[in-house]
N, C-alpha and C. Protein backbone atom coordinates (compact mmCIF):
# COMPACT_ATOMS: atom_id res chain seq x y z
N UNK A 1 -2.12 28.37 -3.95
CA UNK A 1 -2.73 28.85 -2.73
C UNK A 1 -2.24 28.01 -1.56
N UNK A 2 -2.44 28.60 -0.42
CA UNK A 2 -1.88 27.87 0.34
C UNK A 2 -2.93 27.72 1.82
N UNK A 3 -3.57 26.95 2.30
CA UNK A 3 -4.31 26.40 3.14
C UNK A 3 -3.66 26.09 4.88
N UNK A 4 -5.11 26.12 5.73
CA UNK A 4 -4.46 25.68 7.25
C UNK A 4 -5.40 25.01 7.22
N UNK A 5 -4.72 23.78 7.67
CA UNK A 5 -6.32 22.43 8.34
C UNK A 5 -6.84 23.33 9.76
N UNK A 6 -8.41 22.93 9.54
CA UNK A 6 -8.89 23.55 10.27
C UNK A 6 -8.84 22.96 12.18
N UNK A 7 -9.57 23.37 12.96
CA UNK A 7 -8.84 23.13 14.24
C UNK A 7 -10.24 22.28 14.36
N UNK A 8 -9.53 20.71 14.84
CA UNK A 8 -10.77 20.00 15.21
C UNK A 8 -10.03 18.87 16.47
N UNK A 9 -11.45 18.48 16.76
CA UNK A 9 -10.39 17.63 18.20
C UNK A 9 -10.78 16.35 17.82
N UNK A 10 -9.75 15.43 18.09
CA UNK A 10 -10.01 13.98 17.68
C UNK A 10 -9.57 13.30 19.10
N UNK A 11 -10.32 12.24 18.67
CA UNK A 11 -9.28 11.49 20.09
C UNK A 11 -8.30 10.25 19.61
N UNK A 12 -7.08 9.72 20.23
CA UNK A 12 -6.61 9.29 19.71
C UNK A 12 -5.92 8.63 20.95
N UNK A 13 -5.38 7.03 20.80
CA UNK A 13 -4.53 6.61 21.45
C UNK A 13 -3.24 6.24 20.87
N UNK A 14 -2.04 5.92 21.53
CA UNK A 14 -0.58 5.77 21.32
C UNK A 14 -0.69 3.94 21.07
N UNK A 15 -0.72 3.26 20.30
CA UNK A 15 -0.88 1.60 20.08
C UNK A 15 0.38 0.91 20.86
N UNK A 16 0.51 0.18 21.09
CA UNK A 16 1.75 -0.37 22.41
C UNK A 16 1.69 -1.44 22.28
N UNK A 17 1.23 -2.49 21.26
CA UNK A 17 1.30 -3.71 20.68
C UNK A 17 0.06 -4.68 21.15
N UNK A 18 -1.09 -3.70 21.97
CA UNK A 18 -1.40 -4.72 22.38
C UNK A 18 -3.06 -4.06 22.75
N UNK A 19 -4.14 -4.53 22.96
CA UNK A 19 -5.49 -3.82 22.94
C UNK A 19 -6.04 -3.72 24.50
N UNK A 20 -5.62 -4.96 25.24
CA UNK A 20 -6.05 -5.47 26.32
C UNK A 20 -4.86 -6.02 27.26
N UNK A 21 -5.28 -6.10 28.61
CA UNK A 21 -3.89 -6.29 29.40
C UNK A 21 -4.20 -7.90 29.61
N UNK A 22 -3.16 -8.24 30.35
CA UNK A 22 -3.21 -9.21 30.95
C UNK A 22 -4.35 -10.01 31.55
N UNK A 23 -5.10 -8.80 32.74
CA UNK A 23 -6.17 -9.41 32.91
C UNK A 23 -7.15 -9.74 31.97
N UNK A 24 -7.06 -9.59 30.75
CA UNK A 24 -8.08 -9.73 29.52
C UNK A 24 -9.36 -8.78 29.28
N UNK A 25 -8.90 -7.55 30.38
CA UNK A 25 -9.72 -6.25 30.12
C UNK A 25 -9.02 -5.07 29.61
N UNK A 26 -9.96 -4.39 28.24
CA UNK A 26 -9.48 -3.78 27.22
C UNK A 26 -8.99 -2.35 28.29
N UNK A 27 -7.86 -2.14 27.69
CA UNK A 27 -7.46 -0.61 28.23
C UNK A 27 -7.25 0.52 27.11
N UNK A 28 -8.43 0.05 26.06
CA UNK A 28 -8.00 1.08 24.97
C UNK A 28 -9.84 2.38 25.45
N UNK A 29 -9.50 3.34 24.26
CA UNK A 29 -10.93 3.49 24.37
C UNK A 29 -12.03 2.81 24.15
N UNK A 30 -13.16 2.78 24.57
CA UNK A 30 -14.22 2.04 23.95
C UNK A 30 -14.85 2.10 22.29
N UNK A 31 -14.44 3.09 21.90
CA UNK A 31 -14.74 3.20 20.37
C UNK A 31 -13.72 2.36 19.85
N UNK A 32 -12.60 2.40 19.87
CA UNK A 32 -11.25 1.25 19.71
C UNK A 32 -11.97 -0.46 20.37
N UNK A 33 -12.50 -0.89 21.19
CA UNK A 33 -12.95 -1.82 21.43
C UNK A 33 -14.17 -2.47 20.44
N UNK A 34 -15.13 -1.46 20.40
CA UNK A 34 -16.15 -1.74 19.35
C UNK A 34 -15.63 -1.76 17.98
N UNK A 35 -14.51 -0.86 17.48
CA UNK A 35 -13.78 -0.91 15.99
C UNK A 35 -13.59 -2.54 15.94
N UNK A 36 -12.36 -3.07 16.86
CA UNK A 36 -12.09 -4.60 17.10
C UNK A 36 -13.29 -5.61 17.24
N UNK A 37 -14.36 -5.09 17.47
CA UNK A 37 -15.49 -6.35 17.82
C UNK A 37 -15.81 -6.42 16.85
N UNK A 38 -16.38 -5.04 15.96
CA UNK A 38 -16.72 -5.56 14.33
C UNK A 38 -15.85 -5.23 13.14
N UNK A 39 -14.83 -5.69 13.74
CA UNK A 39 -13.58 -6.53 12.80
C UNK A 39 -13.00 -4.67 11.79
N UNK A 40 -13.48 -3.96 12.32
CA UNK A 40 -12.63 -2.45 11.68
C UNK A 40 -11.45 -2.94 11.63
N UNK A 41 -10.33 -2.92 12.99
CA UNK A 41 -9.67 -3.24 13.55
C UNK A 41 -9.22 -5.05 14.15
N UNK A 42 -8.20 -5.45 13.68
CA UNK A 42 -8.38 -6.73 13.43
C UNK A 42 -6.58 -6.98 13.60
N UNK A 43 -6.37 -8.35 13.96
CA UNK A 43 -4.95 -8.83 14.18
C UNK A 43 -4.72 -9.89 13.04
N UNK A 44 -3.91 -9.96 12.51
CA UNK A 44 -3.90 -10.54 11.30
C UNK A 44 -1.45 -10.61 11.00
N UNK A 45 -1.56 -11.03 10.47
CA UNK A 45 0.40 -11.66 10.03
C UNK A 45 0.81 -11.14 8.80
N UNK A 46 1.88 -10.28 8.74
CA UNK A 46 2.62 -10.02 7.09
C UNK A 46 2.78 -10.87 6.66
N UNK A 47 3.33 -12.04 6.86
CA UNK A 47 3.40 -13.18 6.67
C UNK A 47 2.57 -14.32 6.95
N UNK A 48 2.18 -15.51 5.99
CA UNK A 48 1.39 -16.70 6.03
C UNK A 48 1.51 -17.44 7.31
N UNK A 49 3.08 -17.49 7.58
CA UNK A 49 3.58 -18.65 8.16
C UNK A 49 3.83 -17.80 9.87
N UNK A 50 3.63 -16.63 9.70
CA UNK A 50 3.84 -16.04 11.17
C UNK A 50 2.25 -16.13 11.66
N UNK A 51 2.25 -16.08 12.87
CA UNK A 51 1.06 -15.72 13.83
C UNK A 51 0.62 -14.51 13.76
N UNK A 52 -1.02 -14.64 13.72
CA UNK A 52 -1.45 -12.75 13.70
C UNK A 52 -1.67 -12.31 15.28
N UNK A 53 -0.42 -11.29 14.96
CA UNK A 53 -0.19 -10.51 16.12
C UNK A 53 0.06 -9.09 15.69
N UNK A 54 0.18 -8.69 14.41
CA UNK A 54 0.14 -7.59 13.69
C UNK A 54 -1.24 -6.79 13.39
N UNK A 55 -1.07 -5.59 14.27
CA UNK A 55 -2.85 -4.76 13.85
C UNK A 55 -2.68 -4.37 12.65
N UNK A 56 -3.94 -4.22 12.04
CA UNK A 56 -5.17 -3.81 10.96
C UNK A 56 -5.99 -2.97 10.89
N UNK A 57 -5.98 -1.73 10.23
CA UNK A 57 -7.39 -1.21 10.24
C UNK A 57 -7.94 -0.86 8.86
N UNK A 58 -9.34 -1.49 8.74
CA UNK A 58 -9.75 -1.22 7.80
C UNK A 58 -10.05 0.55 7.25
N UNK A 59 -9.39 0.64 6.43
CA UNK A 59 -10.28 2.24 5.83
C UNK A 59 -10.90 2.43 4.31
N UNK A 60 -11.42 3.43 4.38
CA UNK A 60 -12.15 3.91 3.00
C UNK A 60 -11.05 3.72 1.83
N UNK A 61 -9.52 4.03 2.01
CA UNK A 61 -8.70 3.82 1.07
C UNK A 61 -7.98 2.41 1.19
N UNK A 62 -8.59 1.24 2.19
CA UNK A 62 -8.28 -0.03 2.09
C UNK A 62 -7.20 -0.07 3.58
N UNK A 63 -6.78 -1.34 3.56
CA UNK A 63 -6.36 -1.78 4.75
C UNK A 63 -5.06 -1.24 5.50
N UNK A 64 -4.85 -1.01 6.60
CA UNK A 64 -3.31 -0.07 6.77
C UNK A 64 -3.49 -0.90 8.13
N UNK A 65 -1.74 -0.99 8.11
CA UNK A 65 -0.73 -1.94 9.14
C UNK A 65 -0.64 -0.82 10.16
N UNK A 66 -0.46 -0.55 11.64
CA UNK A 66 -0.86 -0.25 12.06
C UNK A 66 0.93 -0.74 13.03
N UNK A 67 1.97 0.02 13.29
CA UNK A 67 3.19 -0.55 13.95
C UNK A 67 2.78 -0.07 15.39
N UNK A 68 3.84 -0.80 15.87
CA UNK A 68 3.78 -0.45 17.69
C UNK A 68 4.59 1.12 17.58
N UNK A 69 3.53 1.82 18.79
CA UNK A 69 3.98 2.96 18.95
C UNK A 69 2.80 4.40 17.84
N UNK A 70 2.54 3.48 17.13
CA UNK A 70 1.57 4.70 15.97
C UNK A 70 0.57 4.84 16.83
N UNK A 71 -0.02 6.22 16.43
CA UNK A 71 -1.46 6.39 17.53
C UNK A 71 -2.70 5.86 16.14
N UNK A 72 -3.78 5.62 17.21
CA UNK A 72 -4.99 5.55 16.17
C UNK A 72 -5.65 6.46 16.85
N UNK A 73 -6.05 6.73 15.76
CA UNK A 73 -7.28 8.63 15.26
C UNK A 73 -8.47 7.81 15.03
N UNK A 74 -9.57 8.33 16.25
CA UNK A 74 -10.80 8.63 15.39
C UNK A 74 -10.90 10.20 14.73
N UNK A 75 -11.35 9.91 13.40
CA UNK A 75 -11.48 11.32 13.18
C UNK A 75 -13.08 11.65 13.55
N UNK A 76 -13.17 12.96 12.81
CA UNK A 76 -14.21 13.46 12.83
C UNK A 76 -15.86 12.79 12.44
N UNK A 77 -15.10 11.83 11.35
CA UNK A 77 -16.63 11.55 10.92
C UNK A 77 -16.23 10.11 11.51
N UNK A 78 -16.02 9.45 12.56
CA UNK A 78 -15.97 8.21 13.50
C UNK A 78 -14.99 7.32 12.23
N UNK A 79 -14.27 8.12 11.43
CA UNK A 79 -13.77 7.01 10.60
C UNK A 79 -12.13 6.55 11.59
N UNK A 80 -11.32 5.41 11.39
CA UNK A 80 -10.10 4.97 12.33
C UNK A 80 -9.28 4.92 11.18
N UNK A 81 -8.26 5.36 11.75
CA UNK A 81 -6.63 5.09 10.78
C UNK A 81 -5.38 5.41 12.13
N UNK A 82 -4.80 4.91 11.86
CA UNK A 82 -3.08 4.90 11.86
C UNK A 82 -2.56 5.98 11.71
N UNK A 83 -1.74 6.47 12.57
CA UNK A 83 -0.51 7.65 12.04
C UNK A 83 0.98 7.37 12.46
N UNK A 84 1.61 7.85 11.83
CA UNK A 84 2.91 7.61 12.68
C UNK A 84 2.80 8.56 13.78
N UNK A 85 3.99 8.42 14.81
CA UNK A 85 4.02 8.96 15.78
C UNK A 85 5.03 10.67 15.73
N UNK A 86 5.70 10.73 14.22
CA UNK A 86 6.30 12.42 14.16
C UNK A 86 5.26 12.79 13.60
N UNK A 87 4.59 12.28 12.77
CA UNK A 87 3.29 13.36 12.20
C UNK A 87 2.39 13.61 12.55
N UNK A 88 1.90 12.99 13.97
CA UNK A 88 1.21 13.08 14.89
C UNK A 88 1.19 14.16 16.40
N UNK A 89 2.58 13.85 16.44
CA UNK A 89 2.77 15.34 16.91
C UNK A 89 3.04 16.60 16.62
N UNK A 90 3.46 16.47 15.08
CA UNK A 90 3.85 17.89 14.71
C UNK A 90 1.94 18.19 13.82
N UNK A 91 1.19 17.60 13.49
CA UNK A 91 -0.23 17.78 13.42
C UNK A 91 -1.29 18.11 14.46
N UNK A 92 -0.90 17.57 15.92
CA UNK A 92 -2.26 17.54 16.73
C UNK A 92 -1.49 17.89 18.08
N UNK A 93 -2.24 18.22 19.22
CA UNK A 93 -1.62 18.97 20.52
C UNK A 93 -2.84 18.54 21.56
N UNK A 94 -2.33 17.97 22.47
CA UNK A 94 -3.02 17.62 23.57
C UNK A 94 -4.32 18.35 23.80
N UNK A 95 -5.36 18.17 23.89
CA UNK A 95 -6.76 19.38 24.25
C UNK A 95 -7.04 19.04 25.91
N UNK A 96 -6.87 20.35 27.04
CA UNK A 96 -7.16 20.06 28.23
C UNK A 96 -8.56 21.10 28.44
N UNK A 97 -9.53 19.64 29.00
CA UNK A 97 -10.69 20.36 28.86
C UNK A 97 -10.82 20.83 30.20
C-alpha cells in the first residue's frame, strides 16, 4: 500500500551554528530557548579533547547531532529533532498565514 503524510504545520528554524547573537540575546524561537534551558537541546564535543560547541538534541529514539545549516522541527506533539536541510525541503513548504 502506499500512503501520504498527512498535512500538518510545524515550526521550524534553519540552525547557523549558533542559538544567540552576540549581544547574548537568543534569536531562535522561544520553544528552542526553553528546549536549551532544560537541557533538550544542549552543546556538548564529538570529541573529549575538543570544546562543546557541537548541538544536541535529546529524543525519544536517543541523542542526535544536530550540523550547521539542519533545521530543528518542533513537531506536532512539542517533541524537537534535527533534519537535514534536502529532506526538509522536499517534505515541508513555507505556511503564509
Amino acid at each position: 500500500m502506499r500512503y501520504r503524510k498527512k498535512p500538518v504545520i510545524i515550526d521550524a528554524f534553519q540552525y547557523d551554528g549558533d542559538l544567540m547573537g552576540s549581544d547574548g540575546k537568543y534569536y531562535v524561537p522561544d520553544w528552542a530557548v526553553n528546549a536549551f534551558q532544560e537541557g533538550i537541546m544542549h552543546f556538548g564535543s564529538l570529541k573529549a579533547e575538543e570544546p562543546p560547541t557541537e548541538l544536541f538534541i535529546e529524543t525519544l529514539e536517543g541523542t542526535h547531532h544536530a550540523s550547521i545549516g539542519d533545521y530543528i522541527i518542533r513537531g506536532v506533539n512539542g517533541e524537537i529533532y534535527p533534519c537535514k536541510p534536502d529532506i526538509f525541503e522536499k517534505t515541508y513548504e513555507i505556511v503564509n498565514e
